[in-house]
Protein backbone atom coordinates (compact mmCIF):
# COMPACT_ATOMS: atom_id res chain seq x y z
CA UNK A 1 0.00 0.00 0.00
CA UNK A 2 1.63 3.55 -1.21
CA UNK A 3 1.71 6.37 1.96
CA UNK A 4 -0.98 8.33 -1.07
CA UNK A 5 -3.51 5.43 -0.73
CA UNK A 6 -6.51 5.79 1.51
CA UNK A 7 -6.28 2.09 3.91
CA UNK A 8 -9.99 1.67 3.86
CA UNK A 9 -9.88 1.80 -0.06
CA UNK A 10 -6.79 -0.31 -0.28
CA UNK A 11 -8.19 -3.08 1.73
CA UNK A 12 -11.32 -3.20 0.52
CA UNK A 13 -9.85 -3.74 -3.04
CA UNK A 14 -7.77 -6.59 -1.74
CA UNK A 15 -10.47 -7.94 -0.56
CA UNK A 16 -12.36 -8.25 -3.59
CA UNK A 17 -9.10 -9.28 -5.38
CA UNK A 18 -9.09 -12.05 -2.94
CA UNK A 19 -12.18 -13.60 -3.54
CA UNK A 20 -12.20 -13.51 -7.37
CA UNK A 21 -9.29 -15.23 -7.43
CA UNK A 22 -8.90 -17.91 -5.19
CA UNK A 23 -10.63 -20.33 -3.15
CA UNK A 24 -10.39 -20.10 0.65
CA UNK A 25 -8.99 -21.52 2.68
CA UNK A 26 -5.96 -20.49 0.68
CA UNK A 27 -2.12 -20.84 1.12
CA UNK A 28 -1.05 -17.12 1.05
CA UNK A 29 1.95 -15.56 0.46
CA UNK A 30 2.95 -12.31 2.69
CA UNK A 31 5.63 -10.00 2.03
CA UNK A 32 7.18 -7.40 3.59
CA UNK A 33 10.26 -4.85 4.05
CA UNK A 34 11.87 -3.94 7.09
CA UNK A 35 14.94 -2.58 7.93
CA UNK A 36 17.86 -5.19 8.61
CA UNK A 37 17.07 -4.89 12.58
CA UNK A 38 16.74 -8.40 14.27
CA UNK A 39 14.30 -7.43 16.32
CA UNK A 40 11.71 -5.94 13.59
CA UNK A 41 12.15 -9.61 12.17
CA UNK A 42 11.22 -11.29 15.35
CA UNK A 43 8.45 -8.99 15.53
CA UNK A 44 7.23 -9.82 12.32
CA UNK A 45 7.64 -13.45 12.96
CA UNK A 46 6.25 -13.74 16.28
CA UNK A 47 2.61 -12.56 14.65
CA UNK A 48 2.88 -15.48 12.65
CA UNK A 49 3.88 -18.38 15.40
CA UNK A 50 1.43 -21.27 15.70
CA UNK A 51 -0.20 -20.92 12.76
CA UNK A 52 1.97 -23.03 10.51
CA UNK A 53 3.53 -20.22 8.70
CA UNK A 54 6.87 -21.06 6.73
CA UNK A 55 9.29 -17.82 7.26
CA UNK A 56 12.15 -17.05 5.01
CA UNK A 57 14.21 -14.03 4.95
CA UNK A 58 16.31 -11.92 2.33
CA UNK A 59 18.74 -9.57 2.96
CA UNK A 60 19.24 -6.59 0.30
CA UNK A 61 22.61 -6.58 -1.87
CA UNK A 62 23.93 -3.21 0.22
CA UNK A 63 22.27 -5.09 3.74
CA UNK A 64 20.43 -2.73 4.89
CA UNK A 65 16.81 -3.94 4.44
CA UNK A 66 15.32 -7.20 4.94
CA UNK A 67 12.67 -9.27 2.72
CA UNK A 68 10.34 -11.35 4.96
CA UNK A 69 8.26 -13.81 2.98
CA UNK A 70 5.81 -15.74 5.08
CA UNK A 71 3.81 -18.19 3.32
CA UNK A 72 1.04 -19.35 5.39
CA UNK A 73 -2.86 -21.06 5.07
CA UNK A 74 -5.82 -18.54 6.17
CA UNK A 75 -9.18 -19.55 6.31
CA UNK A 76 -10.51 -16.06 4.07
CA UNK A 77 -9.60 -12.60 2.58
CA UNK A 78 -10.90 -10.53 6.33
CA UNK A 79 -8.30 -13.06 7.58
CA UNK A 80 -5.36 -11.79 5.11
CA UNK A 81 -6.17 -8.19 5.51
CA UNK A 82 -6.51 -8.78 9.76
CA UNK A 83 -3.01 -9.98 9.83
CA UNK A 84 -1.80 -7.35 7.00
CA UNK A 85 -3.50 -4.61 10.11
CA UNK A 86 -1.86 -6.22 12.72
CA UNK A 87 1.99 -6.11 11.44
CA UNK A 88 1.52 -2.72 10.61
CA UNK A 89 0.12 -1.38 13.84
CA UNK A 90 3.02 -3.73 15.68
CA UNK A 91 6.42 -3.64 13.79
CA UNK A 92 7.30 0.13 13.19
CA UNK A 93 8.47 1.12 9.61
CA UNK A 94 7.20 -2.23 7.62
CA UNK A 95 6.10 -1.88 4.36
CA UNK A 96 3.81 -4.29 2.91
CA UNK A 97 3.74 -5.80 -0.67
């Protein structure tokens, strides 16, 4: 989601998105951007334990962000979008993709 983009409209196109194209329960893959700090990624992560989420990380060429891909299954599109709300109100400075 750009910093321009109203959240309400953003999410409520995702969630259309979401239902036309797949069928839930879904596996679904999350990514975001953080700065290479080890505790942002254990934030990030630790909103994902016990929910069988597979976590891998990427660090950039120059090291000074981090790619966290989380693939995980969730039951619907409000689910995707809760979890979306909840990194971003928890792990300062994430950006989603």
């Amino acid at each position: 989601m750009s910093e321009k983009q109203n959240p309400k409209e953003f999410y409520e196109k995702l969630r259309t998105q979401l239902y036309e194209t797949a069928i839930w329960p879904s596996e679904y893959l999350y990514k975001f951007i953080v700065k290479s700090d080890n505790k942002k990624i254990a934030e990030i992560e630790a909103l994902f334990n016990n929910i069988g989420a597979v976590i891998n990380t990427i660090e950039s060429k120059n090291g000074k962000y981090t790619s966290v891909s989380v693939h995980v299954l969730m039951k619907d599109p409000d689910a995707v979008i809760s979890k979306y709300k909840e990194v971003a109100e928890n792990v300062e400075g994430v950006i989603s993709l």
